[in-house]
PDB file of N, CA and C in Angstrom:
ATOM      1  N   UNK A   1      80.819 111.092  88.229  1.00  0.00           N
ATOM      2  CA  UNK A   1      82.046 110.921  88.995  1.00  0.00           C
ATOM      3  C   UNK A   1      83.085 110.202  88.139  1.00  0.00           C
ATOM      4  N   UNK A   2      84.032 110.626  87.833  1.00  0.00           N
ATOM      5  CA  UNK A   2      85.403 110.264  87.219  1.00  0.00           C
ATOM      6  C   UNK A   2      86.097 108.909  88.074  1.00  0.00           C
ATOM      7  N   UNK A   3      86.757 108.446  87.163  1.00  0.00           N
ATOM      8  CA  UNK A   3      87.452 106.799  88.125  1.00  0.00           C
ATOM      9  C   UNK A   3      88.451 106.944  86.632  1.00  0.00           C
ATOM     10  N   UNK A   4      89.966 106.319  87.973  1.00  0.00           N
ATOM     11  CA  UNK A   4      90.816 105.945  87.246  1.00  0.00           C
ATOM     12  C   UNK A   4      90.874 104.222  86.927  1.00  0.00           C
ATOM     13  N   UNK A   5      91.031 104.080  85.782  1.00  0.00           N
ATOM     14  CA  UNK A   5      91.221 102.505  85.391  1.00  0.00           C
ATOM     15  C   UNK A   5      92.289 101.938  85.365  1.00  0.00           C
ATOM     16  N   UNK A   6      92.669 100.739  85.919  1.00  0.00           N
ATOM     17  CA  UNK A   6      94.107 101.040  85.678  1.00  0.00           C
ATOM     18  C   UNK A   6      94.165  98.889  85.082  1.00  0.00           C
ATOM     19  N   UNK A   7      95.063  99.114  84.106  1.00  0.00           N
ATOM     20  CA  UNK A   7      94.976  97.770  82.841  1.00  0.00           C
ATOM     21  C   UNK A   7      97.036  97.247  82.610  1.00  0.00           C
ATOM     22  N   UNK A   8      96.374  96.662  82.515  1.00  0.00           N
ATOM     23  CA  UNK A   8      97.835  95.670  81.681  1.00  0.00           C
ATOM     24  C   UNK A   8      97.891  95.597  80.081  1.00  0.00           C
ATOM     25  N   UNK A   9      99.060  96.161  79.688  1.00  0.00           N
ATOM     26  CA  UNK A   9      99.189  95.816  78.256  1.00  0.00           C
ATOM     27  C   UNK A   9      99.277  95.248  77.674  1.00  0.00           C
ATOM     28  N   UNK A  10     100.116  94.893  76.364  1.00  0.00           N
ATOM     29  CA  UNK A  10     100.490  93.451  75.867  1.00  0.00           C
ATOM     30  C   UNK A  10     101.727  93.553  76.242  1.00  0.00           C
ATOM     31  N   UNK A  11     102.769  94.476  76.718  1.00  0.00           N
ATOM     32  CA  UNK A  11     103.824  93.646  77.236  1.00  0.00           C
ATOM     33  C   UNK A  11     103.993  93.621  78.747  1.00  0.00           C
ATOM     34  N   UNK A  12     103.053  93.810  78.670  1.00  0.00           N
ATOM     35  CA  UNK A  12     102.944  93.369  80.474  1.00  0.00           C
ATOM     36  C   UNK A  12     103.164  94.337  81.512  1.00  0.00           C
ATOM     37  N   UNK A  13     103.327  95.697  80.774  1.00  0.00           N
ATOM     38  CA  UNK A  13     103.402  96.713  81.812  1.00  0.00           C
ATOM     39  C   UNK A  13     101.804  97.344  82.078  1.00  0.00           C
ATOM     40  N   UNK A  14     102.133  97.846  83.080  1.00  0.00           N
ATOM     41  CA  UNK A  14     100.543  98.689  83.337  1.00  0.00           C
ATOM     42  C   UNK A  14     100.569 100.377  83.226  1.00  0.00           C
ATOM     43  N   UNK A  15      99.422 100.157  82.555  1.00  0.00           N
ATOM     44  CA  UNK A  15      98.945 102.123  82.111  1.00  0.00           C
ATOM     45  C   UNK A  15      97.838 102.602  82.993  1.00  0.00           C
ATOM     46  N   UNK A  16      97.073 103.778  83.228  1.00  0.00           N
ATOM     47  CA  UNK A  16      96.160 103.992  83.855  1.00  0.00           C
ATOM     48  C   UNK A  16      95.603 105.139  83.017  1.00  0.00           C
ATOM     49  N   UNK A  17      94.326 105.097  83.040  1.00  0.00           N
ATOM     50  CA  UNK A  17      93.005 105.981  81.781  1.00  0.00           C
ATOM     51  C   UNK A  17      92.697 106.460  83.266  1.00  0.00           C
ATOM     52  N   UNK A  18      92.293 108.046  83.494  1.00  0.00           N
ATOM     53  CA  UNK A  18      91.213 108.710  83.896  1.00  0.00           C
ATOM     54  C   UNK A  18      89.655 108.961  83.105  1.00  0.00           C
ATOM     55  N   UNK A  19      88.927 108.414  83.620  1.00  0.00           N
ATOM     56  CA  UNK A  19      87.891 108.691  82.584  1.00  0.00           C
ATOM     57  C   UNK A  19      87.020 109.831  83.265  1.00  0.00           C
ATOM     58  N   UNK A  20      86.178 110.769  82.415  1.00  0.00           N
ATOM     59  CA  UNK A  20      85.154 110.980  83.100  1.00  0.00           C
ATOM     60  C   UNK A  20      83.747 110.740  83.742  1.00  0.00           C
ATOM     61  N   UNK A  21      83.133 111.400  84.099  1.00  0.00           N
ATOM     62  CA  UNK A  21      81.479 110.714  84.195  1.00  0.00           C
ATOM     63  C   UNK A  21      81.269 110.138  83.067  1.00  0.00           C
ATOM     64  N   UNK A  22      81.383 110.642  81.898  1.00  0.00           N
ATOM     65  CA  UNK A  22      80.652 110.089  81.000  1.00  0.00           C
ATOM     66  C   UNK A  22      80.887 109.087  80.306  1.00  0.00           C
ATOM     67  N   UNK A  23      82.333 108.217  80.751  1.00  0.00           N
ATOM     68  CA  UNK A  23      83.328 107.295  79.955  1.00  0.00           C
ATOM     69  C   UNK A  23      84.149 107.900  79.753  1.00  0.00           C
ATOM     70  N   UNK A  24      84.486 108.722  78.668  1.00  0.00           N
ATOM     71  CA  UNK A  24      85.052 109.589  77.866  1.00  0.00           C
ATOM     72  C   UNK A  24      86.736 109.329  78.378  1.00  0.00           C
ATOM     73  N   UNK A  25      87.471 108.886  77.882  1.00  0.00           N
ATOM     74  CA  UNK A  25      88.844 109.170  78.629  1.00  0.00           C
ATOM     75  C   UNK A  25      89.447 110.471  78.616  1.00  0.00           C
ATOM     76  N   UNK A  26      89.707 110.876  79.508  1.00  0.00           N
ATOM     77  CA  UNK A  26      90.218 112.452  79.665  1.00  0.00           C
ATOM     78  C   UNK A  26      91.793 112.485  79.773  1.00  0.00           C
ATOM     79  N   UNK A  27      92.298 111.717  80.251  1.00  0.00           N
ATOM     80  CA  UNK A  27      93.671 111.665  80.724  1.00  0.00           C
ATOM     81  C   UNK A  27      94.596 109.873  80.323  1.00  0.00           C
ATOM     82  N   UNK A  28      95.800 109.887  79.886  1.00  0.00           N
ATOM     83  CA  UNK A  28      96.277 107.971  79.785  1.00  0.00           C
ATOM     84  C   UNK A  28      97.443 108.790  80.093  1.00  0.00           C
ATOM     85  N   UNK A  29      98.279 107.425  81.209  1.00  0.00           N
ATOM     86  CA  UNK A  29      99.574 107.350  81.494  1.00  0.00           C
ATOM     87  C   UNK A  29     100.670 106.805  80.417  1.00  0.00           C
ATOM     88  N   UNK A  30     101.527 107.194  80.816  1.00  0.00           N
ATOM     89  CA  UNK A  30     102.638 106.062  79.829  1.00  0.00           C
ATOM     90  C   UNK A  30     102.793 104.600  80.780  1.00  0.00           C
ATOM     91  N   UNK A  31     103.416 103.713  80.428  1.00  0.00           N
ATOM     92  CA  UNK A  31     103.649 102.626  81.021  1.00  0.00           C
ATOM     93  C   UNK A  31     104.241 102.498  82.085  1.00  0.00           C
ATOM     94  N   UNK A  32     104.296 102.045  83.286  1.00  0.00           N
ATOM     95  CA  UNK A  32     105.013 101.640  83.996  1.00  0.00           C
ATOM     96  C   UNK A  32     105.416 100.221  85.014  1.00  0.00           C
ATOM     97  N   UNK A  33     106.125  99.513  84.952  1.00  0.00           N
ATOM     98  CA  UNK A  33     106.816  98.173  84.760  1.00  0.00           C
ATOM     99  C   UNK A  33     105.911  97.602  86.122  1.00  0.00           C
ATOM    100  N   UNK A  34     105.441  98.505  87.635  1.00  0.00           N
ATOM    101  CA  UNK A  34     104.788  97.802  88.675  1.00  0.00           C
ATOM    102  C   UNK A  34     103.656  98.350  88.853  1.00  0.00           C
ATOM    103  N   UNK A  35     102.305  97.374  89.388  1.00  0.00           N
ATOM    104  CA  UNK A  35     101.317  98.038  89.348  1.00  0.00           C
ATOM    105  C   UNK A  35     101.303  99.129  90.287  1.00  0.00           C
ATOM    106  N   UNK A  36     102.654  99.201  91.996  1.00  0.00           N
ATOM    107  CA  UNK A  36     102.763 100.027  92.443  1.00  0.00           C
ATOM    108  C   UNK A  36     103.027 101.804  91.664  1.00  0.00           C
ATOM    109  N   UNK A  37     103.374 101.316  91.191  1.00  0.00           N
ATOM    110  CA  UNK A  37     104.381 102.472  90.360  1.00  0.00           C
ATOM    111  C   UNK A  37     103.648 103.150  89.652  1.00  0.00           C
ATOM    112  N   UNK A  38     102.803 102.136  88.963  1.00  0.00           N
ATOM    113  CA  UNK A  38     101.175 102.955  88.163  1.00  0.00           C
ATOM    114  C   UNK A  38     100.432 103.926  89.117  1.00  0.00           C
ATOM    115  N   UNK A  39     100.081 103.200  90.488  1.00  0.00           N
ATOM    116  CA  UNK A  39      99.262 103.521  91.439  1.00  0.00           C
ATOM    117  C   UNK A  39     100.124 104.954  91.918  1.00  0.00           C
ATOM    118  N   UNK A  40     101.319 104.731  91.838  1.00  0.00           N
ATOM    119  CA  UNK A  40     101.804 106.226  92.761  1.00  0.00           C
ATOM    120  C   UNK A  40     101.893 107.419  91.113  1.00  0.00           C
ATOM    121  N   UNK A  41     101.335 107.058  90.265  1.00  0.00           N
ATOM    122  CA  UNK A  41     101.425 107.667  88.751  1.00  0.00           C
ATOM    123  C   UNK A  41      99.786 108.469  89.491  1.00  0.00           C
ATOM    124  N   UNK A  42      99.192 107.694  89.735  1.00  0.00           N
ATOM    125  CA  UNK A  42      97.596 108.194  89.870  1.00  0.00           C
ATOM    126  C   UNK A  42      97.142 109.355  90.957  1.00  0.00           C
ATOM    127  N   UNK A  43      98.448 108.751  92.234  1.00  0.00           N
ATOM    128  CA  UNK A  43      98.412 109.605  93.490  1.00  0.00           C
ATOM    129  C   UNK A  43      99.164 111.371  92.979  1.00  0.00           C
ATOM    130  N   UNK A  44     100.426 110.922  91.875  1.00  0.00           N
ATOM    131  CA  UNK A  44     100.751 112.359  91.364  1.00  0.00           C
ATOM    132  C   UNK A  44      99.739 112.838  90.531  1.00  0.00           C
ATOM    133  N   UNK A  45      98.547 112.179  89.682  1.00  0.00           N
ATOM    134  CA  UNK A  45      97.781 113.109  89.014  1.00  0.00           C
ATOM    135  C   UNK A  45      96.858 113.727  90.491  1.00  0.00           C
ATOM    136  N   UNK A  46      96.346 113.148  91.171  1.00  0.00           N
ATOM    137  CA  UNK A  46      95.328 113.826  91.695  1.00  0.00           C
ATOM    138  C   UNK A  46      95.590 114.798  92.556  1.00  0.00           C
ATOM    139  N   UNK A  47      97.367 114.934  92.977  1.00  0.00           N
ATOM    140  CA  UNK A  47      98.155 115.764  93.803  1.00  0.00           C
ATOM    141  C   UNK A  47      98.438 117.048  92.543  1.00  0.00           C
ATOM    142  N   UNK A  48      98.501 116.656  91.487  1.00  0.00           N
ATOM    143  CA  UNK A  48      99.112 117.774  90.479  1.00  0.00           C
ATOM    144  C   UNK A  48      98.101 118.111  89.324  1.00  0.00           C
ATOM    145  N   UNK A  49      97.175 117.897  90.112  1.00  0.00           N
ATOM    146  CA  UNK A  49      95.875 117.954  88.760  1.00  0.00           C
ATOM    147  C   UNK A  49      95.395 119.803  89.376  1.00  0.00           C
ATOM    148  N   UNK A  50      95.575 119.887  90.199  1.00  0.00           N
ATOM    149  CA  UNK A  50      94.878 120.848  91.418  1.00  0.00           C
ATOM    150  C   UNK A  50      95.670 122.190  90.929  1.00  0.00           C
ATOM    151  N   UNK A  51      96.725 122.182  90.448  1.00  0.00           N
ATOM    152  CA  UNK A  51      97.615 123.318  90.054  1.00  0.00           C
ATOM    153  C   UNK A  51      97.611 123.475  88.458  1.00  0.00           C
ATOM    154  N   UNK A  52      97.364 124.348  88.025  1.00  0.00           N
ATOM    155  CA  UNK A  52      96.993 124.783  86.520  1.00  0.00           C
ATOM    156  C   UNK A  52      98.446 124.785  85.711  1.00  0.00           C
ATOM    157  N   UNK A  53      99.612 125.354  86.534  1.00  0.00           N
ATOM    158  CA  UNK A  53     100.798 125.319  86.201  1.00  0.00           C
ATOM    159  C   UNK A  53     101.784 124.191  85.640  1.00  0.00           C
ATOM    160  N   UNK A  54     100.846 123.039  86.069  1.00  0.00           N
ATOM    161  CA  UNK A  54     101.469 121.625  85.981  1.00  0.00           C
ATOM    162  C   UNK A  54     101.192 121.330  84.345  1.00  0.00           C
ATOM    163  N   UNK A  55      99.723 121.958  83.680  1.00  0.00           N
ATOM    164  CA  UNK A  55      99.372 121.531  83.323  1.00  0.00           C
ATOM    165  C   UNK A  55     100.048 122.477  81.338  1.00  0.00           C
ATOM    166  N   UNK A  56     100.645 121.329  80.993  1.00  0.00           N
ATOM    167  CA  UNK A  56     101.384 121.903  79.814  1.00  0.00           C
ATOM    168  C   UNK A  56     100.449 121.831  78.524  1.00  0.00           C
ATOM    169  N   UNK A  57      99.882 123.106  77.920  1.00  0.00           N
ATOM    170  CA  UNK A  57      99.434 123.166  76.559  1.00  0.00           C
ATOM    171  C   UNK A  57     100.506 123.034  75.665  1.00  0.00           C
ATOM    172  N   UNK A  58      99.896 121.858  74.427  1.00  0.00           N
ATOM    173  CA  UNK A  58     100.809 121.819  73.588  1.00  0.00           C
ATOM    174  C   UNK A  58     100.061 121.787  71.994  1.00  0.00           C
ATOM    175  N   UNK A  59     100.853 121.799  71.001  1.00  0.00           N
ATOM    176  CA  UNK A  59      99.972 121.424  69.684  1.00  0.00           C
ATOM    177  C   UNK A  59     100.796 120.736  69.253  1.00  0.00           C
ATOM    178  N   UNK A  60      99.697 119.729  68.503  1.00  0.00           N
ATOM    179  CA  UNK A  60     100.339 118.485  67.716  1.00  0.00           C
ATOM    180  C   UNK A  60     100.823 118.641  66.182  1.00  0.00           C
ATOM    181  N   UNK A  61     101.702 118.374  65.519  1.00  0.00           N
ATOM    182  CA  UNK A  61     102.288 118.194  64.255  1.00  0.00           C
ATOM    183  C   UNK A  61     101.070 118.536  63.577  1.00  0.00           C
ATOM    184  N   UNK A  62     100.366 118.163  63.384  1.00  0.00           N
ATOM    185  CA  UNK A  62      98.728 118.007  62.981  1.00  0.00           C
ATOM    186  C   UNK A  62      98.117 119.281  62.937  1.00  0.00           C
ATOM    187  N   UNK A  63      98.750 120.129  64.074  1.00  0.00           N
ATOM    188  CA  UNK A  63      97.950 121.420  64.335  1.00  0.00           C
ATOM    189  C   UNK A  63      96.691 121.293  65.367  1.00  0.00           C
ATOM    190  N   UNK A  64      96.603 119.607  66.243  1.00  0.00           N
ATOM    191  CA  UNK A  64      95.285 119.949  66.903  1.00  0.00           C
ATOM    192  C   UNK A  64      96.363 120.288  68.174  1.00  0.00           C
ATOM    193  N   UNK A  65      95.321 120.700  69.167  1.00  0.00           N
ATOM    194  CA  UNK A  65      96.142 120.795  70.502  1.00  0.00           C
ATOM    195  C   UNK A  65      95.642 119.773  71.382  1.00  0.00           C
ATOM    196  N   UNK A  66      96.562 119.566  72.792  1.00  0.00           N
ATOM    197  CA  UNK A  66      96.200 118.643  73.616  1.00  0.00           C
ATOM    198  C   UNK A  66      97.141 119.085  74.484  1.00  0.00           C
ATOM    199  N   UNK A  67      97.207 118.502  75.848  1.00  0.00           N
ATOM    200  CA  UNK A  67      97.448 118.752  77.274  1.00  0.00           C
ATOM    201  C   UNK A  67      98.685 117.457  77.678  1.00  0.00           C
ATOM    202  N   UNK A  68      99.230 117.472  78.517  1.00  0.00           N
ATOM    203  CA  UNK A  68      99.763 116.911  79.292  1.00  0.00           C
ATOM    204  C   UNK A  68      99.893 117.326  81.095  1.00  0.00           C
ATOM    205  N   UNK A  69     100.022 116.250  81.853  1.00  0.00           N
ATOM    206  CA  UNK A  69     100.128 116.878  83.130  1.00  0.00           C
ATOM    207  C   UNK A  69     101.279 116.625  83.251  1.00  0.00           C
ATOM    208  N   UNK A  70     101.989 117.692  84.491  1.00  0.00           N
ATOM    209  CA  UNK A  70     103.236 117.209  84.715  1.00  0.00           C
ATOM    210  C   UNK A  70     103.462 117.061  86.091  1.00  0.00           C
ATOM    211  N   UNK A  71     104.618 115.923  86.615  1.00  0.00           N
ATOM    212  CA  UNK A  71     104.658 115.915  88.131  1.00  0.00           C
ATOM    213  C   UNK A  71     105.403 117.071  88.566  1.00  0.00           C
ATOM    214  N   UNK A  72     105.402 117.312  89.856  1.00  0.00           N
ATOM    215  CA  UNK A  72     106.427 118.243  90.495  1.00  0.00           C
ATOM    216  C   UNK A  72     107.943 118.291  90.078  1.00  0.00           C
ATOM    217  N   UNK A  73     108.592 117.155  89.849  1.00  0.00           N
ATOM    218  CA  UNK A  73     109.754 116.474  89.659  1.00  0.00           C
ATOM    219  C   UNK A  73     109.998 117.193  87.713  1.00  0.00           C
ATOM    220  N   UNK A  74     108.825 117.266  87.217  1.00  0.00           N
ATOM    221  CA  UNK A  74     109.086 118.000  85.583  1.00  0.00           C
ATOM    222  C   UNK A  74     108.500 117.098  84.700  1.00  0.00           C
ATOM    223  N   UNK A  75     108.615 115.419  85.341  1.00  0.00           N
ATOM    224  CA  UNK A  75     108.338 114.566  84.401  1.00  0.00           C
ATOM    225  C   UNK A  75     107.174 114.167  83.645  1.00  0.00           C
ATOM    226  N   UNK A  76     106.324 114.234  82.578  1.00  0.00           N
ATOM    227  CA  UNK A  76     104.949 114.341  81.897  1.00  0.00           C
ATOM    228  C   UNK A  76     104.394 112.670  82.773  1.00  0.00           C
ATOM    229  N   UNK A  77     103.099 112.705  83.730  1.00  0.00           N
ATOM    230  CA  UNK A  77     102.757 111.437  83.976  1.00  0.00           C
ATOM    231  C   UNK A  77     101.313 111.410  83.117  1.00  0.00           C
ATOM    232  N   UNK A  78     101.078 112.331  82.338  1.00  0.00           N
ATOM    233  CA  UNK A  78      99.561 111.724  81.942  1.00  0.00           C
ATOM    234  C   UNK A  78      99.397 112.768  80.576  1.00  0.00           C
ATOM    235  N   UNK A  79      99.042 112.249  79.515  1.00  0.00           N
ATOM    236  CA  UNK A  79      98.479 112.942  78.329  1.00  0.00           C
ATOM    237  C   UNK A  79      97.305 113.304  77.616  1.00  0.00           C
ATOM    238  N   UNK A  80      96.849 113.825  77.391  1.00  0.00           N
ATOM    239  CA  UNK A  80      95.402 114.175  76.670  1.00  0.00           C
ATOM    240  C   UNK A  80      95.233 113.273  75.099  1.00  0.00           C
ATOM    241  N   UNK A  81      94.170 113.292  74.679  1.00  0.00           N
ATOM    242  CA  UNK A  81      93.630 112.975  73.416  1.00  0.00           C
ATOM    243  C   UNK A  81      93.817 114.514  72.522  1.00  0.00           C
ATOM    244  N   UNK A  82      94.009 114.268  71.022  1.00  0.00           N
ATOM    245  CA  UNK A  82      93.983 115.443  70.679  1.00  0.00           C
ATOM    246  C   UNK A  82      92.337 115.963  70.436  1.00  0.00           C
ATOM    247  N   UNK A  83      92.705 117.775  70.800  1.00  0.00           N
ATOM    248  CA  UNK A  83      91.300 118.431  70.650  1.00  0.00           C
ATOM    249  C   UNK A  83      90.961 119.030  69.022  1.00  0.00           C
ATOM    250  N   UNK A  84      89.782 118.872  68.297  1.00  0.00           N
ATOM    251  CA  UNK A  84      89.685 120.369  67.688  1.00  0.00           C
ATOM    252  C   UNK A  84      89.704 121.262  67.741  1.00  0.00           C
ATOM    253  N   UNK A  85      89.582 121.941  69.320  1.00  0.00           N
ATOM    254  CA  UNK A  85      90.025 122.887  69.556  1.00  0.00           C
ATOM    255  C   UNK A  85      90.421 123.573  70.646  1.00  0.00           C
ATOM    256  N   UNK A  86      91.086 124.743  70.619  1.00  0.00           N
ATOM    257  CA  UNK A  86      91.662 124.790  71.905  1.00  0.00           C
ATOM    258  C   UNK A  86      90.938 125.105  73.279  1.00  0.00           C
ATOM    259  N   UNK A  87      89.595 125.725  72.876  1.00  0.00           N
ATOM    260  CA  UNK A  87      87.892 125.570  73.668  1.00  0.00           C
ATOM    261  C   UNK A  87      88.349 124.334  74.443  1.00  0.00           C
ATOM    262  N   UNK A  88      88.156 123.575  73.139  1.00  0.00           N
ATOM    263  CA  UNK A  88      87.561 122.033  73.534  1.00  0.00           C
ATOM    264  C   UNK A  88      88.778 121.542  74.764  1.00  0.00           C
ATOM    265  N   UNK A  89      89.972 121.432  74.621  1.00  0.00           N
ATOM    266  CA  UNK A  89      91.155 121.203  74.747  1.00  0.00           C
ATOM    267  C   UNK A  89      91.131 121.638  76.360  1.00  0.00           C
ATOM    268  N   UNK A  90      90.734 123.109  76.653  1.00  0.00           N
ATOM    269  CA  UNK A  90      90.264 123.985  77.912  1.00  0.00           C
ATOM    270  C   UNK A  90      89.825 123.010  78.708  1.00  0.00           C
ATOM    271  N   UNK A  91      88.251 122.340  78.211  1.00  0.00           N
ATOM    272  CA  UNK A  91      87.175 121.970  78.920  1.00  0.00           C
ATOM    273  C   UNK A  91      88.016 120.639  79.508  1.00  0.00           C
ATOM    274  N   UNK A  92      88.839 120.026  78.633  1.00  0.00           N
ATOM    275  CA  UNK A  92      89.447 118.676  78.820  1.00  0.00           C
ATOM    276  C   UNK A  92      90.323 118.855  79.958  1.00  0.00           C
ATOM    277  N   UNK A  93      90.848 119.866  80.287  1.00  0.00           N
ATOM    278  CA  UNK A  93      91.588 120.280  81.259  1.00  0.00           C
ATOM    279  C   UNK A  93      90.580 120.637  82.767  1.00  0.00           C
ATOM    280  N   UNK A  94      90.069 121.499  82.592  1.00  0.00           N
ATOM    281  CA  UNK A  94      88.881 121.805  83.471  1.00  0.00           C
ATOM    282  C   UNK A  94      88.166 120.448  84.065  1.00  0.00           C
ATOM    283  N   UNK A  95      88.478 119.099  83.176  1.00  0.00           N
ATOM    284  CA  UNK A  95      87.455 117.820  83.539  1.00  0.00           C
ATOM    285  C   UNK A  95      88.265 116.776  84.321  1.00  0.00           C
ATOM    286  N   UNK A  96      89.711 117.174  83.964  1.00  0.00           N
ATOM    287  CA  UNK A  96      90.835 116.534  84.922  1.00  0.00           C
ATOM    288  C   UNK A  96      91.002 117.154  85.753  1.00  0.00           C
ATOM    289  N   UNK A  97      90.468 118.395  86.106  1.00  0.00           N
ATOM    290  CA  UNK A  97      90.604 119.156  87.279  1.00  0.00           C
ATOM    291  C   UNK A  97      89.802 118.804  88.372  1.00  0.00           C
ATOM    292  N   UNK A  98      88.673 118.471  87.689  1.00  0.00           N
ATOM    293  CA  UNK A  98      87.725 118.387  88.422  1.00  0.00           C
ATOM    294  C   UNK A  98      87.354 116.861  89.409  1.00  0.00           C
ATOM    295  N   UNK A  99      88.193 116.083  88.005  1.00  0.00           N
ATOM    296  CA  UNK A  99      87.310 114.379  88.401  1.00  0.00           C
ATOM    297  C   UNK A  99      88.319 114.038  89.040  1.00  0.00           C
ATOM    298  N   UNK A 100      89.752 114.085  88.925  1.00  0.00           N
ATOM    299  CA  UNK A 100      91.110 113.486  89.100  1.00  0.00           C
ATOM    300  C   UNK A 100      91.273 113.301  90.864  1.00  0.00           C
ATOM    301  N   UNK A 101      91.033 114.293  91.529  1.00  0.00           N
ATOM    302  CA  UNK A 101      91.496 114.876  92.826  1.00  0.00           C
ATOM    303  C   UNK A 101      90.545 113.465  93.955  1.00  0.00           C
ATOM    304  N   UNK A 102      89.068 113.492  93.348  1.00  0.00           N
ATOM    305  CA  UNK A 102      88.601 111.996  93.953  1.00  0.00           C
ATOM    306  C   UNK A 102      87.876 111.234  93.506  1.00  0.00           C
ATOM    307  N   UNK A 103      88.459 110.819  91.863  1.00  0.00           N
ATOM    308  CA  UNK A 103      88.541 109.422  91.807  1.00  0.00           C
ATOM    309  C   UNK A 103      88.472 108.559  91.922  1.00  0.00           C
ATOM    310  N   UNK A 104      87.433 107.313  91.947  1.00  0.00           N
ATOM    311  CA  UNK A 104      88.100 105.842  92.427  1.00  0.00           C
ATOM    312  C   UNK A 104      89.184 105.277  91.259  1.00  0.00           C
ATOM    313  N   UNK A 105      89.539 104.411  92.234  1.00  0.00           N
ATOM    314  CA  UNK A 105      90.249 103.375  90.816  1.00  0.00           C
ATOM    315  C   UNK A 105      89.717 102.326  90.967  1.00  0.00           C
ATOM    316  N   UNK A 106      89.620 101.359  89.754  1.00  0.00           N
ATOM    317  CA  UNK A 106      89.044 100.543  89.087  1.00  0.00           C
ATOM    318  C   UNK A 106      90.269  99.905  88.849  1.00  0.00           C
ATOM    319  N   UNK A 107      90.423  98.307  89.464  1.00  0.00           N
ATOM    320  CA  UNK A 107      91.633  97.551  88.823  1.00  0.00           C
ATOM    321  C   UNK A 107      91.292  96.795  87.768  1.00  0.00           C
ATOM    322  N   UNK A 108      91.764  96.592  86.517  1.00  0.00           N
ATOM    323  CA  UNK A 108      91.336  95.789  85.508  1.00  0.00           C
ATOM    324  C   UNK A 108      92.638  94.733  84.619  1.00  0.00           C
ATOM    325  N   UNK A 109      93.750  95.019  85.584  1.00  0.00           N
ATOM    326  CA  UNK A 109      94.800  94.907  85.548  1.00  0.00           C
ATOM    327  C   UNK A 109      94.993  92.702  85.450  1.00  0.00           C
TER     328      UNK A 109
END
C-alpha cells in the first residue's frame, strides 16, 4: 500500500513524496508555503492520478524519460524520478495510478 509523506524543508516550506509499497518514491511535489496547500497538492494527485491524460511524458536533457502529473487547472503538481527507460518510466506511471487514489498520509512535517 502506497502513503503520501508529507516533510518540511530547509526553508520551511512543505513538499509531499508518494511512495510506493515498497518505499520507492514514485511521485515529489514542488514546494508549497502551507501545510494546507501541500495537503490540497495530495487531494489533486489522487483526483488526477485516475486520468492518463493528466499524465505528461517527457524526456530529460540527458535523454532519460520521466512523468509529471498535471492538475485540471494545467499546473504540473507532482514529478517523477528519471527512468532508463521508457518501460520502466510506464510502470512508474501505472504505480501512481494505482497507490495515489488511497493513500494514507504520513505527517513528518
Amino acid at each position: 500500500m502506497g502513503k503520501f509523506e508529507i516533510k518540511k524543508d530547509k526553508s520551511g516550506q512543505f513538499r509531499f513524496n508518494l511512495k510506493a509499497g515498497n518505499g520507492q518514491v514514485i511521485l515529489s511535489s514542488e514546494a508549497y508555503k502551507t501545510k494546507s496547500a501541500c495537503e490540497n497538492g495530495i487531494e489533486s494527485v489522487r483526483k488526477n492520478s485516475k486520468n492518463d491524460a493528466m499524465f505528461e511524458r517527457k524526456v530529460a536533457k540527458n535523454g532519460k524519460p520521466y512523468f509529471g502529473l498535471k492538475a485540471s487547472n494545467g499546473q504540473e503538481i507532482g514529478a517523477s524520478q528519471m527512468y532508463a527507460s521508457a518501460s520502466s518510466m510506464a510502470s512508474g506511471i501505472a504505480s501512481v495510478k494505482k497507490n495515489a487514489p488511497s493513500a494514507k498520509v504520513v505527517d513528518n512535517s
